[in-house]
Protein backbone atom coordinates (compact mmCIF):
# COMPACT_ATOMS: atom_id res chain seq x y z
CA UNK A 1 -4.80 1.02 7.87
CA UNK A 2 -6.50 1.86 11.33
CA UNK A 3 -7.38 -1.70 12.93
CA UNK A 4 -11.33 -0.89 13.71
CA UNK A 5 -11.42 -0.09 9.83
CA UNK A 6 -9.93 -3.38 9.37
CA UNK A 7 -12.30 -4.96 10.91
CA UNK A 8 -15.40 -2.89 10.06
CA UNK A 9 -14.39 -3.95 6.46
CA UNK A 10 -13.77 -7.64 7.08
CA UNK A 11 -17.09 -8.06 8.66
CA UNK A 12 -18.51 -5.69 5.92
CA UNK A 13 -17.53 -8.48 3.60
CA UNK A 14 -18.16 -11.36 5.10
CA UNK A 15 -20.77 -10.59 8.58
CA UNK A 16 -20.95 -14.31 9.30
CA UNK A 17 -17.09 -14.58 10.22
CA UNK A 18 -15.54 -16.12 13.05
CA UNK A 19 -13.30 -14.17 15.75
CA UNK A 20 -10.42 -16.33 14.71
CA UNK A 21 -10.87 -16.14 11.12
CA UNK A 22 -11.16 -12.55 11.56
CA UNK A 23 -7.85 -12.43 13.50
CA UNK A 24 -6.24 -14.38 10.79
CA UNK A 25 -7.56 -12.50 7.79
CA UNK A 26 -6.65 -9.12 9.79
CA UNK A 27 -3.20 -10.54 10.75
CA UNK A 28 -4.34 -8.89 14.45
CA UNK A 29 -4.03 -11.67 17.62
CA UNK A 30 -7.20 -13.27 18.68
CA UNK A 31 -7.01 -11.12 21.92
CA UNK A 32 -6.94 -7.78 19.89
CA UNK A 33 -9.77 -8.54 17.55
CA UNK A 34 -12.01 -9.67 20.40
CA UNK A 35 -11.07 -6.17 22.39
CA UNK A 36 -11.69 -4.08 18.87
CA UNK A 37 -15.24 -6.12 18.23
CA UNK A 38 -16.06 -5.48 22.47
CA UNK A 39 -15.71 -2.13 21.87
CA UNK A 40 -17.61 -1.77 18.57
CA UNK A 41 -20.28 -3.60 20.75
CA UNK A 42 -20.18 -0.98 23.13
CA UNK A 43 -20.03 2.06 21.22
CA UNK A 44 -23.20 0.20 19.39
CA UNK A 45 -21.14 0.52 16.14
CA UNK A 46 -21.69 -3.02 15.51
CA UNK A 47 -24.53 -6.23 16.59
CA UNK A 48 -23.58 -9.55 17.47
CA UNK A 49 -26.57 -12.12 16.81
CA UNK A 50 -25.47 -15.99 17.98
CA UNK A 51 -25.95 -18.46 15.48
CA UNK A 52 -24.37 -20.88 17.72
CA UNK A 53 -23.50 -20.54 21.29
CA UNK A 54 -19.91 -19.85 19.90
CA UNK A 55 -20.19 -18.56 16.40
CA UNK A 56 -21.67 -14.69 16.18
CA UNK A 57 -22.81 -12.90 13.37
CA UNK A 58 -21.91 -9.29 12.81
CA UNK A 59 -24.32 -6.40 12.11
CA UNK A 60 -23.07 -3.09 11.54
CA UNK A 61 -25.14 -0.10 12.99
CA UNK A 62 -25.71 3.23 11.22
CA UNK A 63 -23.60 4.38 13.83
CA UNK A 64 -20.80 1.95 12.94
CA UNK A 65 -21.16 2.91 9.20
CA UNK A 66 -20.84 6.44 9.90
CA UNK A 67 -17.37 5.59 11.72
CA UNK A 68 -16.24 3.34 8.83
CA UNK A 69 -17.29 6.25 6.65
CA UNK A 70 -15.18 8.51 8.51
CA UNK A 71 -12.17 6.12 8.93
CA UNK A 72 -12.34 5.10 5.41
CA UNK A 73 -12.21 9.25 4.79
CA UNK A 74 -9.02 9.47 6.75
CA UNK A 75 -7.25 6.50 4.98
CA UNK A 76 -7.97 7.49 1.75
CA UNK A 77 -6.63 11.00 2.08
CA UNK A 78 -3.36 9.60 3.55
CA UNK A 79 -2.88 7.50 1.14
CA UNK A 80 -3.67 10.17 -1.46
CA UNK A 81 -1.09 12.22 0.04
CA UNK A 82 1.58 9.10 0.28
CA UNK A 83 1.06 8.65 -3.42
CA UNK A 84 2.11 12.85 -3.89
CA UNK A 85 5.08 12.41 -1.92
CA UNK A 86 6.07 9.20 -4.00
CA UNK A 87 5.62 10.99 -7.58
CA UNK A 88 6.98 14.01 -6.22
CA UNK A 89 10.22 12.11 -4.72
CA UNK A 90 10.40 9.61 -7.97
CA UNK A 91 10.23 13.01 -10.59
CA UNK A 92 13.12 14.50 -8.33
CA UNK A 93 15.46 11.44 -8.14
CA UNK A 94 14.38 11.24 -12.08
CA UNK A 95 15.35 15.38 -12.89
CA UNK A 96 18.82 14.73 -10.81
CA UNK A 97 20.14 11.68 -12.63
CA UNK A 98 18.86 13.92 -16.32
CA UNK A 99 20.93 16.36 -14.93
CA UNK A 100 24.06 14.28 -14.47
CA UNK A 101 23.72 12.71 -17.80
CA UNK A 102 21.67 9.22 -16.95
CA UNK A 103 19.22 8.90 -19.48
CA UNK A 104 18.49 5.11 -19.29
CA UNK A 105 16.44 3.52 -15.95
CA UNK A 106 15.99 0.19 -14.73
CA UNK A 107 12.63 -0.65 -12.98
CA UNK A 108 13.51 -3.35 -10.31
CA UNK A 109 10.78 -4.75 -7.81
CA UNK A 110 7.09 -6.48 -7.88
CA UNK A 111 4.47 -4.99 -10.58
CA UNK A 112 2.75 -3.56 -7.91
CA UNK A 113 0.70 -0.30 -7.52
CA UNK A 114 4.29 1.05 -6.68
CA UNK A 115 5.57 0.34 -9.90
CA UNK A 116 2.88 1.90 -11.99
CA UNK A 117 3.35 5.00 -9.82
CA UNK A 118 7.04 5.09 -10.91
CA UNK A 119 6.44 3.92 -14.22
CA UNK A 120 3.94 6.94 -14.65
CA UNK A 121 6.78 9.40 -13.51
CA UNK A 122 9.13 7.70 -16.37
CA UNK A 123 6.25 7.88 -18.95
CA UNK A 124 6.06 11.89 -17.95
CA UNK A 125 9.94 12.18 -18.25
CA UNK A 126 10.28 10.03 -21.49
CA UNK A 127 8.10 13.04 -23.29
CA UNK A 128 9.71 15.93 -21.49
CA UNK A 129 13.65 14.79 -21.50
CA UNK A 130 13.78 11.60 -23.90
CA UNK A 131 14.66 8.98 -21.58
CA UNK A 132 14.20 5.49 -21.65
CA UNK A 133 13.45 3.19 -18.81
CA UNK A 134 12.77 -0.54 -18.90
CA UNK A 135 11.41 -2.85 -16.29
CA UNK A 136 13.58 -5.46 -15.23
CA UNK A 137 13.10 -9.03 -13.01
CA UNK A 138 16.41 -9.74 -12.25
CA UNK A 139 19.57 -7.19 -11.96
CA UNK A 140 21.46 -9.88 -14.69
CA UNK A 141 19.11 -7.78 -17.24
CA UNK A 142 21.26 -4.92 -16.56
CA UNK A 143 23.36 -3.62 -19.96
CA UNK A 144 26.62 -2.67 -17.93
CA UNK A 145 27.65 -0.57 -21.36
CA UNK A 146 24.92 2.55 -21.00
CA UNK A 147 24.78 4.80 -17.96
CA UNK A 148 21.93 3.65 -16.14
CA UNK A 149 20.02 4.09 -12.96
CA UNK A 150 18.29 1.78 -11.15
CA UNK A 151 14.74 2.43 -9.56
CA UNK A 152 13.49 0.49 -6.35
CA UNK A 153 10.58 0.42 -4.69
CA UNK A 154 9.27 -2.54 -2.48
CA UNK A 155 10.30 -3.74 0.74
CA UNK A 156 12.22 -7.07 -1.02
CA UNK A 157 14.76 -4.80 -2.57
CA UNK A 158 14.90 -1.63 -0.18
CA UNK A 159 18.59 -2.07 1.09
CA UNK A 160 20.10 -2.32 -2.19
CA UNK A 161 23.38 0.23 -2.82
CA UNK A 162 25.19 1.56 -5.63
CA UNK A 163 23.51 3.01 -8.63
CA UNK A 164 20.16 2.88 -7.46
CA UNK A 165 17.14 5.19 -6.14
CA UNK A 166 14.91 3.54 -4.00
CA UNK A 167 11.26 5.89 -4.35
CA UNK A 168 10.67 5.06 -0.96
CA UNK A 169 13.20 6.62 1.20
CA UNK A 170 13.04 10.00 -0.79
């Protein structure tokens, strides 16, 4: 996510916030989110009122909403377009291992919005080719017997090897 939008959204949330609470909710350094909010202030995208003498509260200008309108715009269609590539690249891996006989999947990784993206491509296959996935927590769930592959996803399980497709690296 762009850093200004970050921040536009933090102080969206919560306008009384602190630079340093901001720089730890953001993850950014204290240095960064004080050059991002300086700039805001210039471009007259965002106020700063003191409540203190070192404790600001944040207003965001017409002008600043427009940007966060406009950044938020951006984001959203990337993501939109990450989530294509991710069905598209899950319903491939899926068609390829139908085609070489696996008919059984193993979901492996967090219940995240990842998973319900691959889990939607399985649900789509199950009707068209009769396969059968399950989700799994740990790889000792794993019935060695059937022909199976294994579906990854998140960044705790992305150098894995053998019988597995991980959704992310296409």
């Amino acid at each position: 996510m762009d850093k200004i939008l970050r921040v536009l959204l933090r102080i969206e949330n919560e306008p009384d916030i602190s630079q340093r609470q901001l720089a730890k909710s953001t993850g950014y350094s204290l240095g960064s989110v004080n050059g991002i909010l300086q700039k805001l202030i210039d471009d007259q995208e965002i106020v700063s009122k003191p409540l203190t003498p070192n404790h600001y509260v944040y207003e965001i200008t017409s002008k600043g909403h427009l940007h966060k309108a406009k950044l938020l715009y951006d984001f959203t269609l990337d993501g939109y377009d990450v989530i294509a590539r991710i069905r598209r690249q899950t319903k491939e891996a899926i068609r390829k291992a139908v085609e070489a006989g696996i008919l059984y999947f193993y979901l492996y990784g967090d219940e995240d919005a990842l998973y319900r993206l691959v889990k939607m491509s399985m649900i789509e296959y199950k009707r068209k080719a009769g396969i059968e996935y399950t989700y799994i927590q740990s790889l000792d769930e794993i019935d060695e017997s059937k022909k199976y592959q294994i579906f990854l996803w998140n960044k705790h399980t992305l150098e894995m090897e053998g019988n597995t497709v991980n959704v992310l690296l296409g």
